[in-house]
C-alpha atoms as a PDB file:
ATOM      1  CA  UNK A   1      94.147 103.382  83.133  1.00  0.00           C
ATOM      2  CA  UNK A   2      95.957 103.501  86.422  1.00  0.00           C
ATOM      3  CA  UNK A   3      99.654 104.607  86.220  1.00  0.00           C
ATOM      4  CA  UNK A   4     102.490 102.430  86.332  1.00  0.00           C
ATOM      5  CA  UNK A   5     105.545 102.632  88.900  1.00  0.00           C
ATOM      6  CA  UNK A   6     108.582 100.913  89.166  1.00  0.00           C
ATOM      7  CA  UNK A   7     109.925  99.930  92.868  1.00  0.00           C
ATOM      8  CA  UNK A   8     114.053  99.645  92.595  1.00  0.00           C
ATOM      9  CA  UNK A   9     115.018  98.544  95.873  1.00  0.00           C
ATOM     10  CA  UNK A  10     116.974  95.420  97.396  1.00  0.00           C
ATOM     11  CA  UNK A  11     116.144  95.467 100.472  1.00  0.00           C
ATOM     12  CA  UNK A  12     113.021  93.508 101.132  1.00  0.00           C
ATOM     13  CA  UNK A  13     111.156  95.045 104.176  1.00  0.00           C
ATOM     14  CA  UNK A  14     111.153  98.348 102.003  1.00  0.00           C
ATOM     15  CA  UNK A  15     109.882  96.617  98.653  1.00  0.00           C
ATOM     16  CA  UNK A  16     107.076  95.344 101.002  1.00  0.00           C
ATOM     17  CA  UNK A  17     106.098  98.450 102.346  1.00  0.00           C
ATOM     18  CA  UNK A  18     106.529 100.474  99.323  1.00  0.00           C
ATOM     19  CA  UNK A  19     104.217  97.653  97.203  1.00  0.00           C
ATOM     20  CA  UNK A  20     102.092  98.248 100.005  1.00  0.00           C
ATOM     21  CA  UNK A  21     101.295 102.181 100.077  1.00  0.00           C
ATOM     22  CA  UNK A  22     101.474 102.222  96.330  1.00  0.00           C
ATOM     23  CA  UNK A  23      99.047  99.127  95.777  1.00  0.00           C
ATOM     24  CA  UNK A  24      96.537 101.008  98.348  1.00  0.00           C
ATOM     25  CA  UNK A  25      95.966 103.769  95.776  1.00  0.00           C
ATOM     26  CA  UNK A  26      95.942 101.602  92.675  1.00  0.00           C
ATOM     27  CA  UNK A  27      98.622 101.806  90.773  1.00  0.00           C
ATOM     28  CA  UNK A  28     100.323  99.026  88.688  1.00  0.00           C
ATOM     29  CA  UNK A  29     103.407  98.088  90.186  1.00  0.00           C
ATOM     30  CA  UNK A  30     106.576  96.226  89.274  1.00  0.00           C
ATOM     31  CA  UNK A  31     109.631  95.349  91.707  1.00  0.00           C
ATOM     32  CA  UNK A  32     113.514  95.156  90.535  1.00  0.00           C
ATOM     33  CA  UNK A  33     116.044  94.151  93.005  1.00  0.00           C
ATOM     34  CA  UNK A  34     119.162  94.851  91.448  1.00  0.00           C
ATOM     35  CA  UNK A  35     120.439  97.585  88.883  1.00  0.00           C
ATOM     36  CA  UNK A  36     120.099  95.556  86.055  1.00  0.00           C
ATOM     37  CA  UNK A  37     116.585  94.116  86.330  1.00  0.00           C
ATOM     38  CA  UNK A  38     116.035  98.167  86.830  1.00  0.00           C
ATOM     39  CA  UNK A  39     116.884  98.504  83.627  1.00  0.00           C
ATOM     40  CA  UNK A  40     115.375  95.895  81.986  1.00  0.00           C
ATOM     41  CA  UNK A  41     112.433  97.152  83.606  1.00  0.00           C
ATOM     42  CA  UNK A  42     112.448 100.642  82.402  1.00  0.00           C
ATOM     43  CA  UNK A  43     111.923  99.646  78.840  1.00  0.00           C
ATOM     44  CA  UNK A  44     109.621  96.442  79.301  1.00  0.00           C
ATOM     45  CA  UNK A  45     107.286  97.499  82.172  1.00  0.00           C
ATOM     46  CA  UNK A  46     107.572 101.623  80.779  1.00  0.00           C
ATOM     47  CA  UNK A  47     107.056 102.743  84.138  1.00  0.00           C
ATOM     48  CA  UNK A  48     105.305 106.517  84.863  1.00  0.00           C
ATOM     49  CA  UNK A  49     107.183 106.849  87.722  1.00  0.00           C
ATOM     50  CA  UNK A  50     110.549 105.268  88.891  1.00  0.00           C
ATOM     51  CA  UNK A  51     111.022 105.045  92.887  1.00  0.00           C
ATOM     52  CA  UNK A  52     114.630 104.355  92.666  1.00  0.00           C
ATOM     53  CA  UNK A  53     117.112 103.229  95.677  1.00  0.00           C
ATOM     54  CA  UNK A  54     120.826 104.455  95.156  1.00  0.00           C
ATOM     55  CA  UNK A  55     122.666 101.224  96.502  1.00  0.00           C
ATOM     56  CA  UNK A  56     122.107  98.753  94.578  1.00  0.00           C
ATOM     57  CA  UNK A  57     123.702  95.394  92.889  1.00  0.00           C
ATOM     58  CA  UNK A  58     125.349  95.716  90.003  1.00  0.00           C
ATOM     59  CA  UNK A  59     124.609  99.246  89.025  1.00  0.00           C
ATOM     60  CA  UNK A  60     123.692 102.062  91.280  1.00  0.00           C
ATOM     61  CA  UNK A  61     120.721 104.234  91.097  1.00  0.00           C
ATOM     62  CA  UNK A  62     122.598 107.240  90.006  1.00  0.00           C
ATOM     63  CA  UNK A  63     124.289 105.384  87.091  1.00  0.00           C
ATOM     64  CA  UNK A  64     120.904 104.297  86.222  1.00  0.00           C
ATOM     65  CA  UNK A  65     119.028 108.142  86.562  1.00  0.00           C
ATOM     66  CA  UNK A  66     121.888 109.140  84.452  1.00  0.00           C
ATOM     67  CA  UNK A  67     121.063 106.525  82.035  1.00  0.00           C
ATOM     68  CA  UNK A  68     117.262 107.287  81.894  1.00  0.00           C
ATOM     69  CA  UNK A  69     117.698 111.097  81.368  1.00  0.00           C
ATOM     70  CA  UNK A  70     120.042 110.326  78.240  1.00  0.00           C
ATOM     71  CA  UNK A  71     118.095 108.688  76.392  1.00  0.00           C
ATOM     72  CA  UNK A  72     114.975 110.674  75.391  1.00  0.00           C
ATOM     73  CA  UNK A  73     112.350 108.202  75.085  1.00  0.00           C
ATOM     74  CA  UNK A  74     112.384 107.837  79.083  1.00  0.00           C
ATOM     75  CA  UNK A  75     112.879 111.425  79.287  1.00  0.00           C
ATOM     76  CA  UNK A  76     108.992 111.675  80.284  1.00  0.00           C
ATOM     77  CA  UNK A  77     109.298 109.190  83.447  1.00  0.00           C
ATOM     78  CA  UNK A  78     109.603 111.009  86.555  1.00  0.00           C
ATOM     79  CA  UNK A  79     112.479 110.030  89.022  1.00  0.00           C
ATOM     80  CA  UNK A  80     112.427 109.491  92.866  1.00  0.00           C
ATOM     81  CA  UNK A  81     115.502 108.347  94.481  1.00  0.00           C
ATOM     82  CA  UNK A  82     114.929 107.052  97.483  1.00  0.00           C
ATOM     83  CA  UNK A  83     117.918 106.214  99.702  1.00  0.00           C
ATOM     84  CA  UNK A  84     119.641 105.993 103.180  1.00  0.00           C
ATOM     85  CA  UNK A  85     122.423 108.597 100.900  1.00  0.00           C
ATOM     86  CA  UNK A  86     121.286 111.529 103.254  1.00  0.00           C
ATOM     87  CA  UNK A  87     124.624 114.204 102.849  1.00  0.00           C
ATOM     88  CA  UNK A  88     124.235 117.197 101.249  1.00  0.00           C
ATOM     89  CA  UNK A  89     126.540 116.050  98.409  1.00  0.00           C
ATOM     90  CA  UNK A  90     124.714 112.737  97.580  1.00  0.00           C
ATOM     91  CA  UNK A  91     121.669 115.236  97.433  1.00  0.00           C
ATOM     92  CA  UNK A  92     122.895 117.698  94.818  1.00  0.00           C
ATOM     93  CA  UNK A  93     124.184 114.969  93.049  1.00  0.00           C
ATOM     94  CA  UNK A  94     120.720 112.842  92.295  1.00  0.00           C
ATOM     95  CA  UNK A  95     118.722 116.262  91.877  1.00  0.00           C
ATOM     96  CA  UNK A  96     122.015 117.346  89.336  1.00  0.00           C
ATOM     97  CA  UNK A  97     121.392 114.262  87.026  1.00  0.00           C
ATOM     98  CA  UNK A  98     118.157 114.719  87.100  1.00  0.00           C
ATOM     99  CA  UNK A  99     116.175 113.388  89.675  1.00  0.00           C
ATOM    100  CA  UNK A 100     112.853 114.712  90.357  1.00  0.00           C
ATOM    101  CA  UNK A 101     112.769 114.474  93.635  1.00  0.00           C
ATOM    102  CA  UNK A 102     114.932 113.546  96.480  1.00  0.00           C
ATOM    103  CA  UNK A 103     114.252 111.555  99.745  1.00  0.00           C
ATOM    104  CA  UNK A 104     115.684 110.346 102.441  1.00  0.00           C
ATOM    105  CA  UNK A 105     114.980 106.876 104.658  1.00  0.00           C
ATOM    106  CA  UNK A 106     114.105 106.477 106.682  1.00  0.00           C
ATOM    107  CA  UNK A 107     111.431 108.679 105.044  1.00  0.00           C
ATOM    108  CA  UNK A 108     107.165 109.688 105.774  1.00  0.00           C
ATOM    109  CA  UNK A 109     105.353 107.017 104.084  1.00  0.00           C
ATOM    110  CA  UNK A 110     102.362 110.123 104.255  1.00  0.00           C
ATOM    111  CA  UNK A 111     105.179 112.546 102.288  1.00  0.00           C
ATOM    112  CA  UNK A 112     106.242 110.106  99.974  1.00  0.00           C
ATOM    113  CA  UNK A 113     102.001 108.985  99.146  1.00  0.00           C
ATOM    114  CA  UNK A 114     102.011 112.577  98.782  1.00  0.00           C
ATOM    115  CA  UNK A 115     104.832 113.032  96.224  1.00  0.00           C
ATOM    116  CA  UNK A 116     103.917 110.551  93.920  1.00  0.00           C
ATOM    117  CA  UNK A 117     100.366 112.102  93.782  1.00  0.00           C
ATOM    118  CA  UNK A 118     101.455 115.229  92.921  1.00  0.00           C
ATOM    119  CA  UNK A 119     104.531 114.064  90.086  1.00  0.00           C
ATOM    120  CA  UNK A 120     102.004 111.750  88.182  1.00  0.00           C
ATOM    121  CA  UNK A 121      99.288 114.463  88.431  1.00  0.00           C
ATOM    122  CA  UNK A 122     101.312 116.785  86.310  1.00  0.00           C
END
């Protein structure tokens, strides 16, 4: 069964791009546009793998990668914010509340292909 991720991003030309890449290596995908059909998300779709912007409508992604590491039944879903939130303190922040990884846009759609790989191989 191919893995699921969940795209959290509002800005459309990324959503496109992203759906793109990840559809190429077949995984299941779902979109959410703002923070709250994120979170909705997380528990109906039960995502492997979360690529997660920061800013966001309604709630932001580091309210929401707080939310998933409290609760332990989405303690198992890895976590990659992905966000235009380059300084060092916006960094140390997603990776302290548990992020898995960290990136930066405009980012290397080979890197990021990359990343996934190796977080749902594990």
């Amino acid at each position: 069964m191919s893995k699921k991720i969940l795209i959290v991003d509002d800005e459309p030309s990324i959503v496109i791009s992203l759906e793109f890449l990840m559809e190429q290596k077949g995984y299941q995908l779902e979109v959410a546009r703002t923070g709250d059909e994120a979170m909705q998300a997380i528990h109906d779709f039960k995502p492997d793998l979360v690529l997660l912007d920061v800013m966001l409508p309604h709630k932001n992604g580091f309210e929401i990668c707080q939310y998933m590491r409290s609760k332990p039944e989405l303690a198992d879903i890895k976590i990659i914010l992905l966000t235009a939130k380059g300084r060092k303190q916006d960094i140390e922040k997603g990776l302290a509340i548990g992020a898995d990884e960290y990136m930066t846009k405009p980012f290397s759609t080979k890197q990021l292909v990359q990343t996934v790989e190796n977080m749902l191989k594990k």
